[in-house]
Structure formats: C-alpha cells, structure tokens
Protein backbone atom coordinates (compact mmCIF):
# COMPACT_ATOMS: atom_id res chain seq x y z
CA UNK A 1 97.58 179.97 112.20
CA UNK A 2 94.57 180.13 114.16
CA UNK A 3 91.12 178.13 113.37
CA UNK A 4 87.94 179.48 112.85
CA UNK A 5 84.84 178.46 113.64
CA UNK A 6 83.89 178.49 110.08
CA UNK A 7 86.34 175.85 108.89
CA UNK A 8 84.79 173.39 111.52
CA UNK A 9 81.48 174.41 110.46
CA UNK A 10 82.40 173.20 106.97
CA UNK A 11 84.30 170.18 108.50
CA UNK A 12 81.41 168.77 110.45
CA UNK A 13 78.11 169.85 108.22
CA UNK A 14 80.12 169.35 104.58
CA UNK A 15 82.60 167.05 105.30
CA UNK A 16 85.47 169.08 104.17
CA UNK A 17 88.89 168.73 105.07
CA UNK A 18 89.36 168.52 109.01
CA UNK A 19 91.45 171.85 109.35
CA UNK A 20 94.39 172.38 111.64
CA UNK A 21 93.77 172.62 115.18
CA UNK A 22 90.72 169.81 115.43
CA UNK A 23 91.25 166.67 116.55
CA UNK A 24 88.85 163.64 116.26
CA UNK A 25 87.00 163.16 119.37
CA UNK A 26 84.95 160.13 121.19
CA UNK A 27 82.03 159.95 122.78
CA UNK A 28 80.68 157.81 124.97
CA UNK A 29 77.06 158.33 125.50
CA UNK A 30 74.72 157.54 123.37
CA UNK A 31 72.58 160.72 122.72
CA UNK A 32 74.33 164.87 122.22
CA UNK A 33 72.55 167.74 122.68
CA UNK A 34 73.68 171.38 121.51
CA UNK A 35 74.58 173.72 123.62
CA UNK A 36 73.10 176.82 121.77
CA UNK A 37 69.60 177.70 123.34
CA UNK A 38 67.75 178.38 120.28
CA UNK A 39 68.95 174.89 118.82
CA UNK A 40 67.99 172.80 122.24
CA UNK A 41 64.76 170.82 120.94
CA UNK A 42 66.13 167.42 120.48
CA UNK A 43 68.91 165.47 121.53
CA UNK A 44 71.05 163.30 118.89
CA UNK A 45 73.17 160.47 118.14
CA UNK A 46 76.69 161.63 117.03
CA UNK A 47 78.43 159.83 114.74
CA UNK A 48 81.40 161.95 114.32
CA UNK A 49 83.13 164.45 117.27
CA UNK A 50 85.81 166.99 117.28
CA UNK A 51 87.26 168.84 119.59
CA UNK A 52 88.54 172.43 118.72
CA UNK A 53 90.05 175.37 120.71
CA UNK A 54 87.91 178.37 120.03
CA UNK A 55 88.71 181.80 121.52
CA UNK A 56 90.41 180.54 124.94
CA UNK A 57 87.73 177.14 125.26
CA UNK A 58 87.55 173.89 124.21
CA UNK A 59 84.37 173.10 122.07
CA UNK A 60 83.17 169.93 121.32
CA UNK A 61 81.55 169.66 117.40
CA UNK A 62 79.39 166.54 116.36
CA UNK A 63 77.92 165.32 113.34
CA UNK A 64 74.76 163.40 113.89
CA UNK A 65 73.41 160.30 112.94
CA UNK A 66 70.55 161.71 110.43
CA UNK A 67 73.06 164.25 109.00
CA UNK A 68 73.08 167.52 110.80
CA UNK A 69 75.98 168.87 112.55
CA UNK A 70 76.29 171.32 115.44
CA UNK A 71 79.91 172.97 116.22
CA UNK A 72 79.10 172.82 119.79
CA UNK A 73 77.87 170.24 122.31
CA UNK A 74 77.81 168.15 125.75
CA UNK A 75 77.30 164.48 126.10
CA UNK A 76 74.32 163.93 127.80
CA UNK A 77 73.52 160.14 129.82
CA UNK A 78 69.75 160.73 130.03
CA UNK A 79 67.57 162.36 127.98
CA UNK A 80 66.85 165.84 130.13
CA UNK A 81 62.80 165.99 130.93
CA UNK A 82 60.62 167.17 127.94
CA UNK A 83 63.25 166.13 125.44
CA UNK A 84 62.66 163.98 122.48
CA UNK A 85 65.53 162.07 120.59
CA UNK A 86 65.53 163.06 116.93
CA UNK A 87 63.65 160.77 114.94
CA UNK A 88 66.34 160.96 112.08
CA UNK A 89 68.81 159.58 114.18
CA UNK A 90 67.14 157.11 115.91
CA UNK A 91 65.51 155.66 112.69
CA UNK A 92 68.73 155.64 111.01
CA UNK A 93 70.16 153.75 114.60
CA UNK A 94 67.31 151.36 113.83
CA UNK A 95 68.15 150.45 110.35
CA UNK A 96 66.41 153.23 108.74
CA UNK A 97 67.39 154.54 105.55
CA UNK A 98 67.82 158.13 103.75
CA UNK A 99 66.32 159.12 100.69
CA UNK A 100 66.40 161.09 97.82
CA UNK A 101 63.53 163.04 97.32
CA UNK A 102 61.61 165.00 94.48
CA UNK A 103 58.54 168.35 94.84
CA UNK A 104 56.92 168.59 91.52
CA UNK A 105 54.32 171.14 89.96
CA UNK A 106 50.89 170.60 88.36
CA UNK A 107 52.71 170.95 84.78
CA UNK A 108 54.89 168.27 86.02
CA UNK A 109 58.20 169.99 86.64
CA UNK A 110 60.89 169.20 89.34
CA UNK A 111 60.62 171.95 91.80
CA UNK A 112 63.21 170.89 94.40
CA UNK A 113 65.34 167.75 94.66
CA UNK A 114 66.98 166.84 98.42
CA UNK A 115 67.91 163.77 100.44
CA UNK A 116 66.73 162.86 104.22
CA UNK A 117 66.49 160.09 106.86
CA UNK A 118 63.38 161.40 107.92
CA UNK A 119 61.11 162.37 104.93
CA UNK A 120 58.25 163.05 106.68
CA UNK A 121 60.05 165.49 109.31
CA UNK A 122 62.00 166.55 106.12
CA UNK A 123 58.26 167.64 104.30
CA UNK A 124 57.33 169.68 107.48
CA UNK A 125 60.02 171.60 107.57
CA UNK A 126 59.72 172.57 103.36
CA UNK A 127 55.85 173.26 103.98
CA UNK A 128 57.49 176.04 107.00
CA UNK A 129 60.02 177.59 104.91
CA UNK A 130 60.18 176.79 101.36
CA UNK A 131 58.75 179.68 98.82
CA UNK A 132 57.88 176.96 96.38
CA UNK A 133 55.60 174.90 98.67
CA UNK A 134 52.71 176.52 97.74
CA UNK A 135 53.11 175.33 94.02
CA UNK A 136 54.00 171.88 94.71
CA UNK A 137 51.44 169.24 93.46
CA UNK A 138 53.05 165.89 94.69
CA UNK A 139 56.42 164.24 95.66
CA UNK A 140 58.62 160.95 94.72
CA UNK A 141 61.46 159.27 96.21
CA UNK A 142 63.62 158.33 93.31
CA UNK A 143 65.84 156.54 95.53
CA UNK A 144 67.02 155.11 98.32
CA UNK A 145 70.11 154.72 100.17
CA UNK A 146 71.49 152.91 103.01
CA UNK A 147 74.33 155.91 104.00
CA UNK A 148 74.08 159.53 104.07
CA UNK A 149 77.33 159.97 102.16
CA UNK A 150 75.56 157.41 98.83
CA UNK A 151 72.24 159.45 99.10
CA UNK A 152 74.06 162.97 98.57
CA UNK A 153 75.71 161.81 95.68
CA UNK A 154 72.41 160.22 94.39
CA UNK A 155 71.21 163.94 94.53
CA UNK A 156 73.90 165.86 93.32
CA UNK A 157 73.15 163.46 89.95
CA UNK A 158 69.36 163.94 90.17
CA UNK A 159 70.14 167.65 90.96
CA UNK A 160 72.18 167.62 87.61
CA UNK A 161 69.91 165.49 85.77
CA UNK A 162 66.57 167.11 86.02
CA UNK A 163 67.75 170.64 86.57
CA UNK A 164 65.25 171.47 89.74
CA UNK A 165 64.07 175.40 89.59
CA UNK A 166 64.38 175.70 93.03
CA UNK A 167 67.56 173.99 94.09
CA UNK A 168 70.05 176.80 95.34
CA UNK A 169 73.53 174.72 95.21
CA UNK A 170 73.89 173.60 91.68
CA UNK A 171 76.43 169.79 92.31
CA UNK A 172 79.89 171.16 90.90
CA UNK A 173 80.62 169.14 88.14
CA UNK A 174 84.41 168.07 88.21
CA UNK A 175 85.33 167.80 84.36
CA UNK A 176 88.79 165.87 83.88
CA UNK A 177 91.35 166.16 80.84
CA UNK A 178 91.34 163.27 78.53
C-alpha cells in the first residue's frame, strides 16, 4: 500500500491519523521554509516533522508553530536575505496566544467564526479573500487560548453555538448511545 500525498496533507494540516509510510521526524534548526515557490514568503517554526517517501524522494512535511502546515520543506540555519519569520510563529514562540474570533453584521449577526495566533495577520487575509467582508460591521474575540489544539475546539462549539452564515465546515457533532 502506497501513501499519498493527500493522507499527509490531512496528517500535518488536520491532525489526522499519521498514515503508513510517515515517520516522525526532528529538526534541528529553529526556523523551516517551504520548498514550493509560490508558498516561499516566510520562514517558520515547526513544531511537528515527518518524513514521507513520495514518488521515488524523500519529503520532509512540518506543521508550524502558528498552525499551518506545508507537506514539503528544508531546514534552514539563517533566515535567507529578504525573508521575514512568520509573525504567528514567533508570537506564539514568545508566549503569544491564539484566539477565537467572531465578523458580525450591522443587524448583529455572526458572519464567520475562526481561531488564529495572529489576529491581525488573520483580518488581512479575510479583508483579501472573504465574500462576506464587505458586510462585516465589527469583530470580537470570544476567547482565548493558550494551544492551538484548545482554541479549535473553542470554535467548533462557537461554530455550533451561534450557527455563523458564512462558516463552510459545519464541527461534526459526535452523538453517543445512552
């Protein structure tokens, strides 16, 4: 059985189930970058490695330190010229912690619901790409949390709780037999 690229995709961004064929890997600098040129902007703390063997090479997958993931970097020692560390990760190196946020309308309803380590990096991005921006009146952090892993269940409850119109992964709801 052979492993595919998608199953350490889902290993490394969702934290399912390491599949066969990846083995936990260390790393020994302090800052990753990707290795995909479209993805090169910043350079990241990994808090999590695997290594994988992916059509004939051996890949190296991280999760990072403010909760993205990339299937394929290199340790790097020094920052290369022109490149910034990612804020997320270095304020959650610092101490920082991640949030759980909320967008709501004029009328007063939740547009979106998410959690971050860098809310402010996290609110350029949604004023980029996010349909809904437009109609977005103000935001609140309902709550905060000092790992990523307490913060994503914190809004997978919110996401439950006050039904966002915008969300587009509803939290599956795991009913158990009395």
């Amino acid at each position: 059985m052979s492993t595919h690229l998608y199953d350490v995709n889902a290993h490394l961004h969702c934290g399912a189930e390491r599949p066969a064929g990846v083995m936990a890997a260390s790393i020994k600098t302090e800052h990753v970058i990707t290795v995909r040129p479209h993805k090169r902007g910043k350079a990241h703390r990994a808090v999590y490695a695997v290594t994988v063997h992916l059509g004939g090479r051996v890949r190296l997958g991280a999760r990072f330190a403010c909760g993205a993931a990339s299937n394929n970097v290199r340790p790097v020692t020094d920052l290369p010229a022109g490149m910034r560390s990612c804020a997320g990760c270095d304020r959650v190196a610092m101490g920082g912690t991640f949030c759980v946020y909320a967008y709501y309308d004029a009328a007063g309803r939740v547009l979106y619901v998410g959690q971050t380590a860098d809310m402010s990096g996290r609110h350029r991005a949604h004023s980029h790409s996010a349909r809904w921006f437009s109609d977005q009146q103000h935001r609140a952090v309902l709550s905060e949390h000092t790992t990523r892993a307490d913060a994503k269940r914190a809004e997978a409850e919110a996401i439950a709780a006050l039904a966002p119109v915008h969300n587009i992964q509803r939290p599956t709801l795991h009913l158990v037999a009395s």
